[in-house]
C-alpha atoms as a PDB file:
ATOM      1  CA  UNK A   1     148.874  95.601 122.075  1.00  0.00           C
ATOM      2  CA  UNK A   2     148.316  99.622 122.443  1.00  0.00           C
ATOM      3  CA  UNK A   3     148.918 101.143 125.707  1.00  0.00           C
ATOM      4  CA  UNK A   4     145.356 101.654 127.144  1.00  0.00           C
ATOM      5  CA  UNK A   5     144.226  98.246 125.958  1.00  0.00           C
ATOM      6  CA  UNK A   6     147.055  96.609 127.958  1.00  0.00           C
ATOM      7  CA  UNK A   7     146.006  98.998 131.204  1.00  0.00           C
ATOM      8  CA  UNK A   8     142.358  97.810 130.398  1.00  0.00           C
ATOM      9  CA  UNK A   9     143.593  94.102 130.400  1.00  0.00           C
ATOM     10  CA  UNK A  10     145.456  94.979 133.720  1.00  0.00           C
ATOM     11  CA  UNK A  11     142.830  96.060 135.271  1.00  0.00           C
ATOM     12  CA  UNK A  12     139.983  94.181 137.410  1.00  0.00           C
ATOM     13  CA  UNK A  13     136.445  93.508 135.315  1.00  0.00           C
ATOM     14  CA  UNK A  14     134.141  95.247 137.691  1.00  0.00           C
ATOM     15  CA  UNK A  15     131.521  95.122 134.577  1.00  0.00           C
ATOM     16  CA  UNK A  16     128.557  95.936 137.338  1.00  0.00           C
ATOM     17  CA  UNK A  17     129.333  99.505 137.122  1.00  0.00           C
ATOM     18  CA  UNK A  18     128.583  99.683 133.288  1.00  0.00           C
ATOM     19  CA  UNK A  19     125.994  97.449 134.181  1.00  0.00           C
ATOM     20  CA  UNK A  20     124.674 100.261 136.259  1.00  0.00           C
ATOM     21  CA  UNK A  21     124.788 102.911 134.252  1.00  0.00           C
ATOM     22  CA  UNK A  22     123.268 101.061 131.216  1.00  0.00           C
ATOM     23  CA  UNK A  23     120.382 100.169 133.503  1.00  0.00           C
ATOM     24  CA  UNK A  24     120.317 104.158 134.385  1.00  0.00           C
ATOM     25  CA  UNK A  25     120.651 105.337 130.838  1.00  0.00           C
ATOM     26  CA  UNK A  26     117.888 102.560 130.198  1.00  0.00           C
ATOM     27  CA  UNK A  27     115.798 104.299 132.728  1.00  0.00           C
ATOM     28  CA  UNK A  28     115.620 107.728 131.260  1.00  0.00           C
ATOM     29  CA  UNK A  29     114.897 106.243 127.631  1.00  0.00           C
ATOM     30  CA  UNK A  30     111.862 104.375 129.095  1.00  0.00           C
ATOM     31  CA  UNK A  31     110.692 107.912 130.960  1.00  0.00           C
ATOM     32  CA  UNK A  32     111.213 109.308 127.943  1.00  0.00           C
ATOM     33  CA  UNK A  33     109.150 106.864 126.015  1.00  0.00           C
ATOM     34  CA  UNK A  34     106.606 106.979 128.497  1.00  0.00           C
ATOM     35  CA  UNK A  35     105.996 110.725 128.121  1.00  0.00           C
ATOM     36  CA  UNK A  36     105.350 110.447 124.543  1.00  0.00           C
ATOM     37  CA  UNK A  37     102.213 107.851 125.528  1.00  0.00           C
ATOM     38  CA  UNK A  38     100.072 111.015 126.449  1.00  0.00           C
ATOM     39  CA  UNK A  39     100.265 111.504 122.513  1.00  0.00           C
ATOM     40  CA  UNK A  40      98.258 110.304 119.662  1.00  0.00           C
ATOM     41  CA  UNK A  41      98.069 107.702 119.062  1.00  0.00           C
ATOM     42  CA  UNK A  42      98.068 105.919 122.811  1.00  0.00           C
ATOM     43  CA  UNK A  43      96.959 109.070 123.752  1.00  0.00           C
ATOM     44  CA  UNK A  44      96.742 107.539 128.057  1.00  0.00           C
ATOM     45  CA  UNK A  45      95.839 109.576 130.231  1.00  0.00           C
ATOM     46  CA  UNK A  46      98.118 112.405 131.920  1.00  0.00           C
ATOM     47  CA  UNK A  47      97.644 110.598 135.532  1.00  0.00           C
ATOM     48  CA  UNK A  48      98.740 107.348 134.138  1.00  0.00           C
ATOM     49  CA  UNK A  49     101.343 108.646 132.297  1.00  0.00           C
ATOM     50  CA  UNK A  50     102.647 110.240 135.423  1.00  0.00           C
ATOM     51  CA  UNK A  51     102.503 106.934 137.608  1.00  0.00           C
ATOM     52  CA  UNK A  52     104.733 105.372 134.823  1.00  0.00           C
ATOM     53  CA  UNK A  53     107.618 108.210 134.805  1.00  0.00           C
ATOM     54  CA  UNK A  54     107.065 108.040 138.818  1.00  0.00           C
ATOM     55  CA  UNK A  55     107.868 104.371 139.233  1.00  0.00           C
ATOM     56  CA  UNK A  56     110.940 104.971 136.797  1.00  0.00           C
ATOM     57  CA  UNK A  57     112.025 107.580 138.899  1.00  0.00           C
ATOM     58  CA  UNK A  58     111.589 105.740 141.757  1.00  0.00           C
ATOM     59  CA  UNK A  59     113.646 102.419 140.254  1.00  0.00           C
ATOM     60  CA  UNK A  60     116.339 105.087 138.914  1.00  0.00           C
ATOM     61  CA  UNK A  61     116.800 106.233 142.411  1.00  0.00           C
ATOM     62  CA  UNK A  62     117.901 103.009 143.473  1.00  0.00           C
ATOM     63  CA  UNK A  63     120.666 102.532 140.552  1.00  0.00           C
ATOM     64  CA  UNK A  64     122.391 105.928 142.207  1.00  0.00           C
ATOM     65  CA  UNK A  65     122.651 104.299 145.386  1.00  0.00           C
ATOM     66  CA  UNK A  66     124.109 101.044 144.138  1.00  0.00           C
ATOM     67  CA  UNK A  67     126.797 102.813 142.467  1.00  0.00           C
ATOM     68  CA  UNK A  68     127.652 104.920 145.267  1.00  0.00           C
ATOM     69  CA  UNK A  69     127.670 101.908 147.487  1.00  0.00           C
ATOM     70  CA  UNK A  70     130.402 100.154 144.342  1.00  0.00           C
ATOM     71  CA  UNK A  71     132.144 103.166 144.715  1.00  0.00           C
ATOM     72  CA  UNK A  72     132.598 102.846 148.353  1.00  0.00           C
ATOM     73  CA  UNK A  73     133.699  99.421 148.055  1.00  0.00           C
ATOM     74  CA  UNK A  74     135.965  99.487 144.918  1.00  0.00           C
ATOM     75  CA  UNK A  75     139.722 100.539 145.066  1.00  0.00           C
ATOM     76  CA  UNK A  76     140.283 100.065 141.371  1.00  0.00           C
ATOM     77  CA  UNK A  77     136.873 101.332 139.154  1.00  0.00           C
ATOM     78  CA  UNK A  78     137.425 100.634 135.035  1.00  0.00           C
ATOM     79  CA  UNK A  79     136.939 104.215 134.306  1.00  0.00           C
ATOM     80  CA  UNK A  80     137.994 106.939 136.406  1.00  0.00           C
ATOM     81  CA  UNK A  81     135.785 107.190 139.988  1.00  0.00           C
ATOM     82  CA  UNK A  82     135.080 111.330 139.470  1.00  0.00           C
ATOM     83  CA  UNK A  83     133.309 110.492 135.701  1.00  0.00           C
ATOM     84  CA  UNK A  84     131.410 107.553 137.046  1.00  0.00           C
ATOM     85  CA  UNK A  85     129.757 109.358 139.693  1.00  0.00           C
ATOM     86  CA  UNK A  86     129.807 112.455 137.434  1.00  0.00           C
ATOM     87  CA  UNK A  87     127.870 110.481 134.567  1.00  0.00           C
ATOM     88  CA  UNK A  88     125.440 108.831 137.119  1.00  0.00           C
ATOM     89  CA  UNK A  89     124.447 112.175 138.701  1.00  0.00           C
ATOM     90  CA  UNK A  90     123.943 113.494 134.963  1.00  0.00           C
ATOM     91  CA  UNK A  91     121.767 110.635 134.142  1.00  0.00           C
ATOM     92  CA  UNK A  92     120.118 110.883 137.453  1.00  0.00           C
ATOM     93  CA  UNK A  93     119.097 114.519 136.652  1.00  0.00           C
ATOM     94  CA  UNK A  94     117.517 113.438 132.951  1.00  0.00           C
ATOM     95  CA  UNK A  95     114.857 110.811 134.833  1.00  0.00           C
ATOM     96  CA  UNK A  96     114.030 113.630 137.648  1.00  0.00           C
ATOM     97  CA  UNK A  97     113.656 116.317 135.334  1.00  0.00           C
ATOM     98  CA  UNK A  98     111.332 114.062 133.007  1.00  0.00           C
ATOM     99  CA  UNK A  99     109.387 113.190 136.138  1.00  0.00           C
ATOM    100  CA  UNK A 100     109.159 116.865 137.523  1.00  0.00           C
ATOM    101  CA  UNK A 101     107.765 117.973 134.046  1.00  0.00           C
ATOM    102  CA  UNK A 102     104.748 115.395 133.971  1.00  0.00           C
ATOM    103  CA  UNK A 103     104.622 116.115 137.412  1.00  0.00           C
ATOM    104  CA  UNK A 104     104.053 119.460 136.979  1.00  0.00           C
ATOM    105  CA  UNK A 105     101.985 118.923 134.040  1.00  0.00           C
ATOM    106  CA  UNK A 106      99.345 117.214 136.209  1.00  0.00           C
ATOM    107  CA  UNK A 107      99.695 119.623 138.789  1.00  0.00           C
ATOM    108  CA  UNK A 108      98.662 122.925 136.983  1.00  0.00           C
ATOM    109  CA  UNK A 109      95.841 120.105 136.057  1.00  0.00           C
ATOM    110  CA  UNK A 110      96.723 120.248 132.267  1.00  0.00           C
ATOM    111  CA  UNK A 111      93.627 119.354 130.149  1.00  0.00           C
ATOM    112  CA  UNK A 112      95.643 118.269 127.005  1.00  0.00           C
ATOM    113  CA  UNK A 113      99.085 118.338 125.471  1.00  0.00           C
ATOM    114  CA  UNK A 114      99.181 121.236 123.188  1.00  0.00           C
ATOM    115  CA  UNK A 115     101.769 120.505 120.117  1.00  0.00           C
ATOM    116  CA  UNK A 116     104.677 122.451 120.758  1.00  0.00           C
ATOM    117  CA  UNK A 117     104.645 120.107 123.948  1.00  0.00           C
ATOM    118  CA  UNK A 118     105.151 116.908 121.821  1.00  0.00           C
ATOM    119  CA  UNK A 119     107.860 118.282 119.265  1.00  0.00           C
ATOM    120  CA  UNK A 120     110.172 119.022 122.945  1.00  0.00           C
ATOM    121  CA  UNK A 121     108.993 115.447 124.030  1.00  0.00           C
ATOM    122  CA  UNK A 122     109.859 114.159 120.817  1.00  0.00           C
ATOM    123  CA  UNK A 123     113.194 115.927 121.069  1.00  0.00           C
ATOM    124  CA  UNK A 124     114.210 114.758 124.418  1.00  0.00           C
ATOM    125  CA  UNK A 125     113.189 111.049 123.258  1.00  0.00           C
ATOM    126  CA  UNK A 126     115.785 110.992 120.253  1.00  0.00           C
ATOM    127  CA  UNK A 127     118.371 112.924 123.262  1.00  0.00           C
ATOM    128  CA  UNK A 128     117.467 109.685 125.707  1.00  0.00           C
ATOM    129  CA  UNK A 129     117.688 106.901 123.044  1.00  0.00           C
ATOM    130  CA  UNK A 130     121.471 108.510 122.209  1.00  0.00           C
ATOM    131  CA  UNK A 131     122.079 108.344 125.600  1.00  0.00           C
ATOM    132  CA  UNK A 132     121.331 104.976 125.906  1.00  0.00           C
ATOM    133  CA  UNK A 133     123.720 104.452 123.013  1.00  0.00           C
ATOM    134  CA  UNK A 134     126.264 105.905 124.116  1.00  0.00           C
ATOM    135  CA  UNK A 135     126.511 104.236 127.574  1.00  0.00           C
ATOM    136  CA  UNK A 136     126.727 101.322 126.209  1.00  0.00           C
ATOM    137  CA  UNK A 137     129.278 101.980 124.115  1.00  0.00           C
ATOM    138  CA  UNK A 138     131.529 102.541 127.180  1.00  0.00           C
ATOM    139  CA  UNK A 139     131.587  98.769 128.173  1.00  0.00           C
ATOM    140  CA  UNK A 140     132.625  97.974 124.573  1.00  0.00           C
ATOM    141  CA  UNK A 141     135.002 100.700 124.630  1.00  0.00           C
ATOM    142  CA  UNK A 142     133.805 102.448 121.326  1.00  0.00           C
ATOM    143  CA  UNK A 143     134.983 105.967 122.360  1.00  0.00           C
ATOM    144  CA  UNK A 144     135.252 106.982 118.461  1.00  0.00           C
ATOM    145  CA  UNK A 145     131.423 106.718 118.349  1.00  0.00           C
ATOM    146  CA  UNK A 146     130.803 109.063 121.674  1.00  0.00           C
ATOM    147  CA  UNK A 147     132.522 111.777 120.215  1.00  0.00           C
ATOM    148  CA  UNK A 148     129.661 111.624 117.126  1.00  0.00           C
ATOM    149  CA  UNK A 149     126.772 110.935 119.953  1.00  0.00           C
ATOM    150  CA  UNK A 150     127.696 114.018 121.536  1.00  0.00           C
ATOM    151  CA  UNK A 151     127.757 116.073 118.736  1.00  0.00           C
ATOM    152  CA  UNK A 152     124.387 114.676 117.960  1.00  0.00           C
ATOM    153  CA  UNK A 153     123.084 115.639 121.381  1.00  0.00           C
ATOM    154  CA  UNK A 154     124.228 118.712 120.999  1.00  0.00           C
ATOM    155  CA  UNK A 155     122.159 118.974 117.699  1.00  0.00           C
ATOM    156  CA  UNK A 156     119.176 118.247 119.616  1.00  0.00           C
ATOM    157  CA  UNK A 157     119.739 120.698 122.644  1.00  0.00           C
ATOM    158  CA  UNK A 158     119.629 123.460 119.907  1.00  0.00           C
ATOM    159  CA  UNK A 159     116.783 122.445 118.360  1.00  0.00           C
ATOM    160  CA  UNK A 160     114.996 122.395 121.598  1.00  0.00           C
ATOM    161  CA  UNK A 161     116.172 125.754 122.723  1.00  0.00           C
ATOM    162  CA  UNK A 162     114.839 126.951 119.578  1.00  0.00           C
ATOM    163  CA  UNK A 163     111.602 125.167 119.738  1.00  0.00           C
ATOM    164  CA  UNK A 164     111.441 126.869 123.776  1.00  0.00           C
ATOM    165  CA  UNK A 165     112.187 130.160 122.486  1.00  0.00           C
ATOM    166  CA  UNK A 166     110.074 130.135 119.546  1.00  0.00           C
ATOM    167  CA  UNK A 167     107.146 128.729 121.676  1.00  0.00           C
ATOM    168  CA  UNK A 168     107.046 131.168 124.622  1.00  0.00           C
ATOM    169  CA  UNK A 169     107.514 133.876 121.844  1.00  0.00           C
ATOM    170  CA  UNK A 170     104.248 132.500 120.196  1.00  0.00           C
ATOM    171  CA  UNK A 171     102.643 131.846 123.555  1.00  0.00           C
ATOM    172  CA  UNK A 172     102.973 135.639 124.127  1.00  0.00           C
ATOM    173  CA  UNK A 173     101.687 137.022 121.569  1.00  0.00           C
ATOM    174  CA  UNK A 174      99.117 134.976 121.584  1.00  0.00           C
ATOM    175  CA  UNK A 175      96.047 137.482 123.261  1.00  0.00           C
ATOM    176  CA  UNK A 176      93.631 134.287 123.043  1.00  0.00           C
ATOM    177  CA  UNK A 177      95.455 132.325 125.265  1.00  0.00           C
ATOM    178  CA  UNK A 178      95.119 133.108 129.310  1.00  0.00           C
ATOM    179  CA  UNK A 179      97.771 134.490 131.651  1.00  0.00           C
ATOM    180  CA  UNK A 180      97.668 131.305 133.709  1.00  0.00           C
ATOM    181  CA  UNK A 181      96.878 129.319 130.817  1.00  0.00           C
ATOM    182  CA  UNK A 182     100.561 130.843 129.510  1.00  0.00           C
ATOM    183  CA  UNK A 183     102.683 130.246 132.266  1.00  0.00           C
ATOM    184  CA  UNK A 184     101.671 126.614 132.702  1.00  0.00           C
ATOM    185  CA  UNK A 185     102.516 125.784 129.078  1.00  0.00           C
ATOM    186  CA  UNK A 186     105.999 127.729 129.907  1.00  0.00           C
ATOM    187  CA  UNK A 187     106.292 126.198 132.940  1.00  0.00           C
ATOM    188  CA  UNK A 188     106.002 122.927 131.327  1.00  0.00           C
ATOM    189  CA  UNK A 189     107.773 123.597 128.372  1.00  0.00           C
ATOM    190  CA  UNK A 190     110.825 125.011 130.559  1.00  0.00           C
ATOM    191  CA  UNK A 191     110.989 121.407 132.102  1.00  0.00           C
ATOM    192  CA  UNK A 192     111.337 119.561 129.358  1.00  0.00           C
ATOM    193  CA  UNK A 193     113.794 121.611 127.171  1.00  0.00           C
ATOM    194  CA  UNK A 194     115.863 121.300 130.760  1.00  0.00           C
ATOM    195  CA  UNK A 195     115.746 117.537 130.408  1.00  0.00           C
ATOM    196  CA  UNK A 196     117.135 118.343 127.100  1.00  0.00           C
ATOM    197  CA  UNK A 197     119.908 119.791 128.544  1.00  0.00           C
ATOM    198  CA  UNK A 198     120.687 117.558 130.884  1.00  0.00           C
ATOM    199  CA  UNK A 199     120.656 114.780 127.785  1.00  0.00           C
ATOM    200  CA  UNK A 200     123.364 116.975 126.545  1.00  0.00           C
ATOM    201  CA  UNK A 201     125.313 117.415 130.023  1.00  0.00           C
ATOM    202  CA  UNK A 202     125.638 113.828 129.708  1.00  0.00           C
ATOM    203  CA  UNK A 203     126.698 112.830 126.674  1.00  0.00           C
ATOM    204  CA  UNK A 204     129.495 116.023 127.159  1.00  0.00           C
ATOM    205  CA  UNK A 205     130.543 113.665 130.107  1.00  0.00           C
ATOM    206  CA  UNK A 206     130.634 110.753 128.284  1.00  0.00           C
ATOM    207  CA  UNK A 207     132.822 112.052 125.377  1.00  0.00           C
ATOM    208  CA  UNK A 208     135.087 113.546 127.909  1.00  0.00           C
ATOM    209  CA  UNK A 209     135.339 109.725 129.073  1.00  0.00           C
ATOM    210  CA  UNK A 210     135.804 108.838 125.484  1.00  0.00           C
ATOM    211  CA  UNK A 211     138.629 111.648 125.146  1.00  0.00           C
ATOM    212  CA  UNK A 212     140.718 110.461 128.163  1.00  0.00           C
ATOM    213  CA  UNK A 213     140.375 106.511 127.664  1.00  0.00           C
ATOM    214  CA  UNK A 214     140.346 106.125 123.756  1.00  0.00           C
END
């Protein structure tokens, strides 16, 4: 038997904290999913969409506390305690910053997605659905295949920077389009390339993982 499969038969199955962390990972897929409903062709409405991402947010709230609370009350955690909380922050971050982009979306009292809008949405869907992947490759212990998700994510958080960049570049140098008109599409478009990011941030954490346990 190789060395870190006997330490993983050693150790206690506290499978609730990938449990947790799935359920996390599956929360910022669904907000994710949700934000691309304000496209054609559900095409629902921005306050709708926004109630959606909210309640996620809300539920994904809860998953931090439980695993703080296993933390607390576990001496000996399956992977080590620094990346689980690590991880969960990370994933954490990816639901908030979904739900601060619609938020801010509805705030500025956006009329209509505009279509550089959806390609970043689009972006940060494929970045959550690896993410959801990946996490639950940990309970499996398929580290080979995290080290391929994160290069993957990493794909993606270029593409989005580029899509950003190229956007705002477009955006001013575009004389039809308002001054407060601009900086609410940047605004917006800002939020979701940082959820993008954040994707990224996580998967980096979970190939680290993959590094030290496979």
């Amino acid at each position: 038997m190789p060395f870190q499969a006997f330490v993983r038969w050693l150790l206690p199955r506290e499978t609730h904290f990938y449990e947790n962390l799935e359920q996390q990972a599956a929360f910022c897929d669904e907000a994710a999913k949700a934000l691309l409903l304000l496209y054609p062709p559900s095409s629902l409405p921005l306050v709708e969409v926004r109630e959606k991402i909210s309640s996620l947010e809300h539920h994904a709230d809860v998953q931090v506390l439980k695993m703080e609370e296993a933390l607390a009350k576990t001496f000996v955690t399956p992977l080590d305690r620094e990346d689980l909380r690590q991880l969960s922050g990370q994933l954490e971050d990816v639901v908030d910053l979904i739900n601060l982009a619609v938020r801010t979306a509805h705030l500025y009292g956006l009329r209509a997605p505009f279509p550089d809008m959806q390609v970043l949405s689009e972006t940060l869907a494929k970045c959550t659905a690896l993410l959801r992947e990946g996490v639950g490759c940990l309970r499996q212990h398929k580290y080979s295949a995290l080290l391929e998700i994160n290069r993957q994510a990493r794909q993606y958080e270029k593409d989005a920077d580029t899509i950003f960049r190229q956007s705002v570049s477009e955006l001013f140098a575009d004389d039809t389009i308002g001054f407060k008109e601009l900086l609410k599409r940047k605004e917006i478009l800002e939020g979701l390339e940082n959820a993008v990011d954040a994707c990224d941030g996580a998967a980096e954490t979970l190939s680290n993982i993959a590094v030290k346990h496979g």
